[in-house]
C-alpha atoms as a PDB file:
ATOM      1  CA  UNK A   1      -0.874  16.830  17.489  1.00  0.00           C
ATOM      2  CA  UNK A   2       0.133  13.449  17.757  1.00  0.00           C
ATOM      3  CA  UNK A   3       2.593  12.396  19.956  1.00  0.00           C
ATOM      4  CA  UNK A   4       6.366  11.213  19.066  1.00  0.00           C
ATOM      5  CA  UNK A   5       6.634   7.509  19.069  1.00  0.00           C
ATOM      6  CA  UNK A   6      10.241   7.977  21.005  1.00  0.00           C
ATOM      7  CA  UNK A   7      11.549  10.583  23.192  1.00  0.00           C
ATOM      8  CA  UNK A   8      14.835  10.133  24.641  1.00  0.00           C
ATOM      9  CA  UNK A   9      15.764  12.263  27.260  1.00  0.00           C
ATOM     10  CA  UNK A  10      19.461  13.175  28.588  1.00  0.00           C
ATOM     11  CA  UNK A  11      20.190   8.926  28.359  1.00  0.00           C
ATOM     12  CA  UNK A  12      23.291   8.177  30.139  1.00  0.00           C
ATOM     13  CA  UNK A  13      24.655   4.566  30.639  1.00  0.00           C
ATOM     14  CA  UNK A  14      27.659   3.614  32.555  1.00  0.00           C
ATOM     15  CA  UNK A  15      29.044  -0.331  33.298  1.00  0.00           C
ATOM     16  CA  UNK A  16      31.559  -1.364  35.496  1.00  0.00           C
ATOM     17  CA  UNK A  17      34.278  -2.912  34.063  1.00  0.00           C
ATOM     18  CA  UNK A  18      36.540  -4.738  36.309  1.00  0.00           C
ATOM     19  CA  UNK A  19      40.184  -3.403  37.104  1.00  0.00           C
ATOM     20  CA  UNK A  20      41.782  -7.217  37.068  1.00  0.00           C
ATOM     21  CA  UNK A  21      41.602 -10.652  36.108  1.00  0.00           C
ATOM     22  CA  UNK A  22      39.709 -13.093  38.391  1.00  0.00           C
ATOM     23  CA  UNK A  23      40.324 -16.297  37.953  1.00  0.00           C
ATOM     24  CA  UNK A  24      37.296 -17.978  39.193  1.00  0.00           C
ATOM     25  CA  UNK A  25      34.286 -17.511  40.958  1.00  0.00           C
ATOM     26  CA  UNK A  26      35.611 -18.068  44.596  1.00  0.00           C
ATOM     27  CA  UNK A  27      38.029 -15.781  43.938  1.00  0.00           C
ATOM     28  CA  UNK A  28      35.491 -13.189  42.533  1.00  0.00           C
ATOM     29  CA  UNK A  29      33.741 -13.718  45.994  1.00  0.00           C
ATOM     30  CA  UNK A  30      36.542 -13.413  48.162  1.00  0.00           C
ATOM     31  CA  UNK A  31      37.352 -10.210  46.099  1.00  0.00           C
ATOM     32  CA  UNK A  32      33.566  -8.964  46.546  1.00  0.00           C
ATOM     33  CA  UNK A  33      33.517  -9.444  50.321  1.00  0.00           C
ATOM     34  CA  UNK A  34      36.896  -7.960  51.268  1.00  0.00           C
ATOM     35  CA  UNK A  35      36.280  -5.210  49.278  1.00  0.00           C
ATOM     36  CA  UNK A  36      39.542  -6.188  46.964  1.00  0.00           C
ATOM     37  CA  UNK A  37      37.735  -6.368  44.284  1.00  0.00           C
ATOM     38  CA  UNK A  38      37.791  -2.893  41.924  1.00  0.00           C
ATOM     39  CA  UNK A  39      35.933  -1.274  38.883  1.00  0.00           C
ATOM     40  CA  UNK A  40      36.793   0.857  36.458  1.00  0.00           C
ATOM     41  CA  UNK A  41      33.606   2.938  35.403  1.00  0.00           C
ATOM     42  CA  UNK A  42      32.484   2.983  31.552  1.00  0.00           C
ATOM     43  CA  UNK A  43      30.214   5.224  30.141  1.00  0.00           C
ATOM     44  CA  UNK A  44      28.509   3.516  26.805  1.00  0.00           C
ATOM     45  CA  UNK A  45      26.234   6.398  26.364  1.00  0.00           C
ATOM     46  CA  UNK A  46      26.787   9.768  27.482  1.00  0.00           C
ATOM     47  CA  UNK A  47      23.634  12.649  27.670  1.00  0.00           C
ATOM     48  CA  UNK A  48      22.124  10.717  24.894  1.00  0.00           C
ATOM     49  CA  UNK A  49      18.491  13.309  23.537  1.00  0.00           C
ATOM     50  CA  UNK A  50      16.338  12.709  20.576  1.00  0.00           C
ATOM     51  CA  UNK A  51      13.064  11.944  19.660  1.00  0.00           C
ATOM     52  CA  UNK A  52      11.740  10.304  16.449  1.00  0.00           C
ATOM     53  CA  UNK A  53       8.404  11.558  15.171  1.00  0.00           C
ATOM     54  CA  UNK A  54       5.835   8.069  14.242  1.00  0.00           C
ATOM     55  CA  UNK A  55       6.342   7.105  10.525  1.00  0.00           C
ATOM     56  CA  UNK A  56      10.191   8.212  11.160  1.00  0.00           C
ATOM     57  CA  UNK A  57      12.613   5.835   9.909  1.00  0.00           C
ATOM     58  CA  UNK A  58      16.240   6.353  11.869  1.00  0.00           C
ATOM     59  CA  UNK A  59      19.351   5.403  11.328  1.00  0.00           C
ATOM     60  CA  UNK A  60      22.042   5.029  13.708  1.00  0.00           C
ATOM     61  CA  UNK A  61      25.506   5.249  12.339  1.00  0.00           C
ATOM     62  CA  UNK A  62      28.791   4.889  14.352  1.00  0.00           C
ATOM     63  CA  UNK A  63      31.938   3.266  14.477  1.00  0.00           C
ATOM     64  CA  UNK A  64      32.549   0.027  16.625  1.00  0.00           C
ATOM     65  CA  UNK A  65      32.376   0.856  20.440  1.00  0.00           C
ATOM     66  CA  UNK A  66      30.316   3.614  19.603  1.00  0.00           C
ATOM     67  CA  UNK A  67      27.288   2.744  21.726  1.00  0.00           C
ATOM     68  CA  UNK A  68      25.071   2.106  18.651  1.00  0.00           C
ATOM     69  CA  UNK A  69      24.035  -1.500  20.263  1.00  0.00           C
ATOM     70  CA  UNK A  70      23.661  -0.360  24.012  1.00  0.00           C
ATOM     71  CA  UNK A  71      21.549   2.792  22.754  1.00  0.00           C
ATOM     72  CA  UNK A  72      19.438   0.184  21.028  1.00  0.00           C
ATOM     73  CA  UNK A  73      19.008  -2.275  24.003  1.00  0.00           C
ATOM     74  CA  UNK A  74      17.631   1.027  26.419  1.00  0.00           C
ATOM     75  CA  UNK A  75      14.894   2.047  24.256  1.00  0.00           C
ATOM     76  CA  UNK A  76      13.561  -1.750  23.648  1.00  0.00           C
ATOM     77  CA  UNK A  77      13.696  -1.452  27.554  1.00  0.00           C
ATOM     78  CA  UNK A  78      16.114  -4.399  27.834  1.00  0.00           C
ATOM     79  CA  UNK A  79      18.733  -2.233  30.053  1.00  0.00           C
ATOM     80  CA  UNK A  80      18.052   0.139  32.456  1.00  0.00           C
ATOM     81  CA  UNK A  81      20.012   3.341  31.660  1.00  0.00           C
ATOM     82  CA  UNK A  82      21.939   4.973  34.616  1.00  0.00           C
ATOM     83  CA  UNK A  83      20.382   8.125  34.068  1.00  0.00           C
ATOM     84  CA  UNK A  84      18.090   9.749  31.937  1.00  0.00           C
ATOM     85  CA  UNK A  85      14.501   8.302  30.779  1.00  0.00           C
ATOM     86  CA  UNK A  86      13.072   6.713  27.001  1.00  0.00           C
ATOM     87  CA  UNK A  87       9.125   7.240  26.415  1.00  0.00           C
ATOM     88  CA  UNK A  88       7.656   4.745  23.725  1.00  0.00           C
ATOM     89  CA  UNK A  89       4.410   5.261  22.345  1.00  0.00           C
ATOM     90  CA  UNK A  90       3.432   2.283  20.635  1.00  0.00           C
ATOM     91  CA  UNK A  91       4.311  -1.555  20.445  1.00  0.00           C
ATOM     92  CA  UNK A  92       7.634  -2.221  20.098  1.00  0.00           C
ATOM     93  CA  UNK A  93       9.269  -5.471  18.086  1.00  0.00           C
ATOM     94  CA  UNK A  94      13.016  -5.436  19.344  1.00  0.00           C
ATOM     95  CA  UNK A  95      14.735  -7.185  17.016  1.00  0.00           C
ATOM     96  CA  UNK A  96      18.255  -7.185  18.569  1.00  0.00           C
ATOM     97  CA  UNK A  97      19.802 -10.405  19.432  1.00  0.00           C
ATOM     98  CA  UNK A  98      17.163 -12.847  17.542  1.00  0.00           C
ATOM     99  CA  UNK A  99      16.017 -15.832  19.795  1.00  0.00           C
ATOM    100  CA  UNK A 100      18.042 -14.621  22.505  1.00  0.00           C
ATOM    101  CA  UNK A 101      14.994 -14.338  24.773  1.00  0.00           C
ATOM    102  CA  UNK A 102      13.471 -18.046  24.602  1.00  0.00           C
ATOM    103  CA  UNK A 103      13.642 -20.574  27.198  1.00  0.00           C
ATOM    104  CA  UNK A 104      15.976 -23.603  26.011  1.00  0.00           C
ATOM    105  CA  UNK A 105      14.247 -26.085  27.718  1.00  0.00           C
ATOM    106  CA  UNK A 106      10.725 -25.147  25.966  1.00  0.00           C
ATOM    107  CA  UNK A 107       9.311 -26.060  22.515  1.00  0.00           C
ATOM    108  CA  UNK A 108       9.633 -23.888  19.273  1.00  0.00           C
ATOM    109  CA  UNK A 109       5.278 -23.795  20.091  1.00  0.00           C
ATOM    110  CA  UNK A 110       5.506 -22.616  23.213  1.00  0.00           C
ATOM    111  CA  UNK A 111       7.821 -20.020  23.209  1.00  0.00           C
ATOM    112  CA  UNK A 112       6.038 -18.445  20.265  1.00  0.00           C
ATOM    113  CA  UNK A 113       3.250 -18.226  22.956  1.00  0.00           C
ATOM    114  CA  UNK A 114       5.878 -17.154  25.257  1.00  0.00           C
ATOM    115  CA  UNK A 115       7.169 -14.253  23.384  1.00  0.00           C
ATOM    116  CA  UNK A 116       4.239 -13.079  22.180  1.00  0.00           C
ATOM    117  CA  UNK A 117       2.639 -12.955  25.563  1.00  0.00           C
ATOM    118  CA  UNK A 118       5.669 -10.696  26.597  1.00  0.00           C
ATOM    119  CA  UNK A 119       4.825  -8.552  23.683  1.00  0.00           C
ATOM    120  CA  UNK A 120       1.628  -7.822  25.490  1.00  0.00           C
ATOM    121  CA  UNK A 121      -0.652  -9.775  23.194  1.00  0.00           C
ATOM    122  CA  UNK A 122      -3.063 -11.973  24.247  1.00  0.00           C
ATOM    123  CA  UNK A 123      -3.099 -15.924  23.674  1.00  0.00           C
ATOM    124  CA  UNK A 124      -5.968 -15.651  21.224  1.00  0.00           C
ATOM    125  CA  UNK A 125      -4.322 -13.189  18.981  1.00  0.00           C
ATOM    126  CA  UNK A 126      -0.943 -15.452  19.300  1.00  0.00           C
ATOM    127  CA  UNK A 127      -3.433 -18.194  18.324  1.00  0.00           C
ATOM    128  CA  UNK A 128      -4.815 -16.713  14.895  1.00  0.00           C
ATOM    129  CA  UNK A 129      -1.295 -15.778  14.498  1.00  0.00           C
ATOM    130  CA  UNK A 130       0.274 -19.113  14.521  1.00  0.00           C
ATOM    131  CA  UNK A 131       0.304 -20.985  11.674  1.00  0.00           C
ATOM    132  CA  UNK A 132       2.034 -17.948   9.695  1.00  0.00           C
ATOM    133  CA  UNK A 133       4.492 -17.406  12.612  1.00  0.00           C
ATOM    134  CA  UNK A 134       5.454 -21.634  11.919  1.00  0.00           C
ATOM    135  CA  UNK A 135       5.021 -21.439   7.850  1.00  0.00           C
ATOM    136  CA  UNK A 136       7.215 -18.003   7.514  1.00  0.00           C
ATOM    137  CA  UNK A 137      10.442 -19.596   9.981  1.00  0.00           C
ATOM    138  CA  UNK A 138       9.869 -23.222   7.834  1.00  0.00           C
ATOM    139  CA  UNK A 139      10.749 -25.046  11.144  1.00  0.00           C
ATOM    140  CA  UNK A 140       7.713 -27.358   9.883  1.00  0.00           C
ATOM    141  CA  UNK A 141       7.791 -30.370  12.449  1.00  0.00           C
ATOM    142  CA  UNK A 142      10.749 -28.912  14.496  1.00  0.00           C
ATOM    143  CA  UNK A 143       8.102 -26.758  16.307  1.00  0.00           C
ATOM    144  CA  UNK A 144       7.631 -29.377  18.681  1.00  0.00           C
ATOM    145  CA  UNK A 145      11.188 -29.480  19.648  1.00  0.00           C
ATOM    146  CA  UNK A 146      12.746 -28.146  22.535  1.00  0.00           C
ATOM    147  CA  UNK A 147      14.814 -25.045  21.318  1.00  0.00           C
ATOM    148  CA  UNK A 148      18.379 -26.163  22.619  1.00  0.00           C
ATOM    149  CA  UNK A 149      18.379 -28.652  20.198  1.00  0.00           C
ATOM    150  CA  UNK A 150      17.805 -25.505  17.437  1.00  0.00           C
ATOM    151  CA  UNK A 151      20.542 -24.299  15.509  1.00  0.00           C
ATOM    152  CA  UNK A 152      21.427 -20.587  16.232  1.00  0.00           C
ATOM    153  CA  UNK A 153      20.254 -19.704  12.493  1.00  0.00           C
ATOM    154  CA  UNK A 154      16.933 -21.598  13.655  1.00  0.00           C
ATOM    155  CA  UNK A 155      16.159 -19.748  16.632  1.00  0.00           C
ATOM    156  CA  UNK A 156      17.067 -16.630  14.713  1.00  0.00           C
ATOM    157  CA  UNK A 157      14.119 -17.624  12.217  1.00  0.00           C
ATOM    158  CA  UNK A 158      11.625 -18.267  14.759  1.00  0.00           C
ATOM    159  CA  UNK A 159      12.520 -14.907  16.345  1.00  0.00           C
ATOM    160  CA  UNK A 160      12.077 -13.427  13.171  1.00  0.00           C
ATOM    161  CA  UNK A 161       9.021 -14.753  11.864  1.00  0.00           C
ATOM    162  CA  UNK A 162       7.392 -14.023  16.269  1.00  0.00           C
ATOM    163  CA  UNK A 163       8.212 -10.310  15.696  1.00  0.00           C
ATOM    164  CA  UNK A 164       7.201  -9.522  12.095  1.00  0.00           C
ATOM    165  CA  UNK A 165       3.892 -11.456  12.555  1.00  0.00           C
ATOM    166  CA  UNK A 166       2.808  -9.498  15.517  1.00  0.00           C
ATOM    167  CA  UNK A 167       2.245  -6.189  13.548  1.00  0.00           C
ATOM    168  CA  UNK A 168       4.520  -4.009  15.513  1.00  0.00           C
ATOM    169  CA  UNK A 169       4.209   0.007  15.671  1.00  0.00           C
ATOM    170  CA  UNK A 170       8.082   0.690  16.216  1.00  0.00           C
ATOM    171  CA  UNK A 171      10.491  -1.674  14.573  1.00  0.00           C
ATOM    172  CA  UNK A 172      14.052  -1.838  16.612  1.00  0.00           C
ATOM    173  CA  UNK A 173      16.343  -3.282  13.794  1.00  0.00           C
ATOM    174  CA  UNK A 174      20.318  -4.233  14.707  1.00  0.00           C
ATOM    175  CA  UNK A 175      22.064  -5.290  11.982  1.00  0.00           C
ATOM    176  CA  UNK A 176      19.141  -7.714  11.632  1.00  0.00           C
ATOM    177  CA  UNK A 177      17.814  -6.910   8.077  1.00  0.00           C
ATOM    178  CA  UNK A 178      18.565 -10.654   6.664  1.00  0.00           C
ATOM    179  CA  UNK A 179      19.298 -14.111   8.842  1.00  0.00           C
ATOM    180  CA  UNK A 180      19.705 -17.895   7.428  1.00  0.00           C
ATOM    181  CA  UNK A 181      20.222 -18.710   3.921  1.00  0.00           C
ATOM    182  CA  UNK A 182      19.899 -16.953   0.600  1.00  0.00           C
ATOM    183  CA  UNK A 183      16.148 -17.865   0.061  1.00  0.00           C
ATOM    184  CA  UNK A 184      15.476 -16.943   3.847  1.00  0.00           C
ATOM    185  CA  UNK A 185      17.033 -13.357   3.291  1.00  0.00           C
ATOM    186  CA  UNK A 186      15.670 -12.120   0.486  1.00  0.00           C
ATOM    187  CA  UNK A 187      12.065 -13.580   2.198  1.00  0.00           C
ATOM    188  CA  UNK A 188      13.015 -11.383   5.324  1.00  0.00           C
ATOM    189  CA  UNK A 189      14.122  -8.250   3.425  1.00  0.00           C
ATOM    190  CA  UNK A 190      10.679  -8.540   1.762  1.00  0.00           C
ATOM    191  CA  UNK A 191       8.442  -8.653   4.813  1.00  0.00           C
ATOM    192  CA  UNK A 192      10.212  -5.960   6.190  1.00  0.00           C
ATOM    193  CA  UNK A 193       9.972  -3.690   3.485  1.00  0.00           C
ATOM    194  CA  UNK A 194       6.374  -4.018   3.605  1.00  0.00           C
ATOM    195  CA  UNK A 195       6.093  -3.221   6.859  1.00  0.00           C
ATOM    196  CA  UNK A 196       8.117  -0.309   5.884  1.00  0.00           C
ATOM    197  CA  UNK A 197       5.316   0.732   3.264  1.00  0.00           C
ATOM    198  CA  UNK A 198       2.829   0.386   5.851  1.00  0.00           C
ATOM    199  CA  UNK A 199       4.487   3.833   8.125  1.00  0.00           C
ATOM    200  CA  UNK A 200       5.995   1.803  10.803  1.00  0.00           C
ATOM    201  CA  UNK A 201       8.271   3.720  12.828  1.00  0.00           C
ATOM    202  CA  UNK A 202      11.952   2.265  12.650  1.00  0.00           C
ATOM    203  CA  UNK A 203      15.174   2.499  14.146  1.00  0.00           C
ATOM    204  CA  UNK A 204      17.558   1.104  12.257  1.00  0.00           C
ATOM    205  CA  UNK A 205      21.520  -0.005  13.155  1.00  0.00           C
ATOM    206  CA  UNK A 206      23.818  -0.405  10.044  1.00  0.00           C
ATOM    207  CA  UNK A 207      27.734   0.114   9.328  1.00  0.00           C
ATOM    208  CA  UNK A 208      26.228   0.400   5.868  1.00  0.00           C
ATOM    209  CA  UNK A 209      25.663   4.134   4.187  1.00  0.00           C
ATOM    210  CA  UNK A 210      23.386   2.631   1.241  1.00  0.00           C
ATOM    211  CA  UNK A 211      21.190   0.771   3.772  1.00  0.00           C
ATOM    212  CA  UNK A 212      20.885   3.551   5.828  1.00  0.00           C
ATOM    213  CA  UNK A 213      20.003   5.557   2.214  1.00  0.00           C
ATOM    214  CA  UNK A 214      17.741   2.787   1.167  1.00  0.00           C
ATOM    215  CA  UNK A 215      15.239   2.637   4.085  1.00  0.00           C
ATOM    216  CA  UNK A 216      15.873   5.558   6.419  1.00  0.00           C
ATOM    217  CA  UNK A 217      14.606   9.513   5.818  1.00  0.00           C
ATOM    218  CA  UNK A 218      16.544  10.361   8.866  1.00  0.00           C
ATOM    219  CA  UNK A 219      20.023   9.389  10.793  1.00  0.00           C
ATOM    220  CA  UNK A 220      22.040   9.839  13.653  1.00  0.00           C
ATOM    221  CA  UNK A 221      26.235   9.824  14.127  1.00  0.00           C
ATOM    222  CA  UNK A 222      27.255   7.855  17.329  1.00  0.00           C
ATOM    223  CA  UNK A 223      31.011   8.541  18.543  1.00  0.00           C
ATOM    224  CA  UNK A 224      32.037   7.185  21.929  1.00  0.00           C
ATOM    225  CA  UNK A 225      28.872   7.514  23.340  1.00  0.00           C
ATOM    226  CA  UNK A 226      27.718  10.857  22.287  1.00  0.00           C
ATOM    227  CA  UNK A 227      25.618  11.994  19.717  1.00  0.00           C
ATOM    228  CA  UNK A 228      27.670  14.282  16.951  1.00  0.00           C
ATOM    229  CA  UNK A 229      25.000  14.873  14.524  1.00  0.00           C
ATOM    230  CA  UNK A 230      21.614  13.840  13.453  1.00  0.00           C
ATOM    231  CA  UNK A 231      19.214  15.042  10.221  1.00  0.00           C
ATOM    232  CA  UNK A 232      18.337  14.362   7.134  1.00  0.00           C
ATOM    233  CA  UNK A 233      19.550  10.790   5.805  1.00  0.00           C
ATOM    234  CA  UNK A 234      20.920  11.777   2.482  1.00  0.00           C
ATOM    235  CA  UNK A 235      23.285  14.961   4.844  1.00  0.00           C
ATOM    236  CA  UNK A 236      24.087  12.460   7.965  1.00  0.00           C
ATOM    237  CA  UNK A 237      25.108   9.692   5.835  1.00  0.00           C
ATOM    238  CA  UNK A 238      27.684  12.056   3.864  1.00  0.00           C
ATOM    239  CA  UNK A 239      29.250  13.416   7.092  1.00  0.00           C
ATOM    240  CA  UNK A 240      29.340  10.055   8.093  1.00  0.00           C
ATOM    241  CA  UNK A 241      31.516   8.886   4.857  1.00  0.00           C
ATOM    242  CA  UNK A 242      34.102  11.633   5.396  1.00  0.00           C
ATOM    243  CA  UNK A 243      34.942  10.162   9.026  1.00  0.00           C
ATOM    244  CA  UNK A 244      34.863   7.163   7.432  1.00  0.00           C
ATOM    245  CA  UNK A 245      37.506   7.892   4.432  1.00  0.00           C
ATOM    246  CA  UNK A 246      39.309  10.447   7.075  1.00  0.00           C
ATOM    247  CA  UNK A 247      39.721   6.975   9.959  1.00  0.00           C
END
């Protein structure tokens, strides 16, 4: 039997959030060393188990606040949760906050090597990779550039066209199903839907009920950091429209 491409297990995850404003940072460290300075705890996620079965395509449903994000950011391994543990079985493309995890000061070239070399792939693969990681984010001779000088739609593309290319077994998708212009969306929709076709595994973040319907054969209600229900798309997505009409 083959094993589930994501098992999450009793996932709790708490921040502090602090009790008053600081002004500045010598005043945070005053605070911090005479023990003035207080917390209130917050708990994003609370006792947080399911597991999604490979070829599974998930949505995750919730209101704002609802922990739909933070849930997201555990599994791709990006926070550590306070308790609880995530198994992945299989490559993972995060595709959360895109570009958010180049270096500024390198080139649009180098971080592809960068990223991908994160990803666990070796600089050969990156290599035979690269001219359809450059040709699908049309930065043409902006690859040489350093990326602080990018526009935030241009890093966005780069991250885009890194993460599709590298033929990912899980697919982490926030909100994330379309960046830059018109031409640039429908092109992103497209590659993703064929990755789709080719039994990726997907978990999927959307305020949207027909996206959810479009992609997803399964779904899961977030509310304050709990889990309230999870199913079959078509049954999740209808509970999920009553809380939305009943709000």
């Amino acid at each position: 039997m083959a094993k589930p491409a994501i098992v999450v297990d009793n996932i709790s995850m708490m921040f502090n959030l602090h009790q008053e404003k600081v002004d500045n940072l010598k005043e945070y460290f005053i605070k911090l060393i005479t023990r003035k300075l207080r917390f209130n705890e917050f708990w994003a996620l609370n006792d947080i188990s399911f597991t999604v079965e490979k070829g599974d395509r998930v949505g995750i449903l919730g209101f704002n606040g609802a922990g739909k994000s933070t849930l997201l950011k555990v599994i791709a391994g990006v926070l550590k949760p306070t308790k609880g543990t995530v198994k992945v079985n299989g490559i993972v493309a995060p595709m959360l906050e895109l570009g958010a995890g180049f270096d500024m000061n390198y080139s649009g070239r180098e971080n592809i090597f960068l990223y991908g070399a994160t990803m666990g792939y070796s600089r050969k693969f990156i290599e035979e990779k690269y001219d359809e990681i450059v040709e699908f984010s049309e930065l043409g001779d902006f690859i040489d550039v350093p990326v602080k000088n990018y526009s935030s739609g241009m890093r966005a593309r780069l991250g885009f066209a890194i993460a599709t290319a590298v033929e990912p077994q899980i697919l982490i998708l926030d909100e994330v199903l379309s960046v830059g212009d018109a031409k640039f969306k429908k092109k992103s929709e497209a590659k993703i839907r064929s990755m789709f076709d080719k039994g990726i595994t997907v978990l999927f973040v959307s305020h949207s009920v027909n996206q959810v319907l479009n992609i997803c054969n399964k779904a899961i209600i977030l509310e304050k950091g709990k889990v309230i229900a999870q199913g079959d798309a078509k049954e999740i997505c209808a509970q999920y429209e009553k809380m939305v009409k009943g709000k």
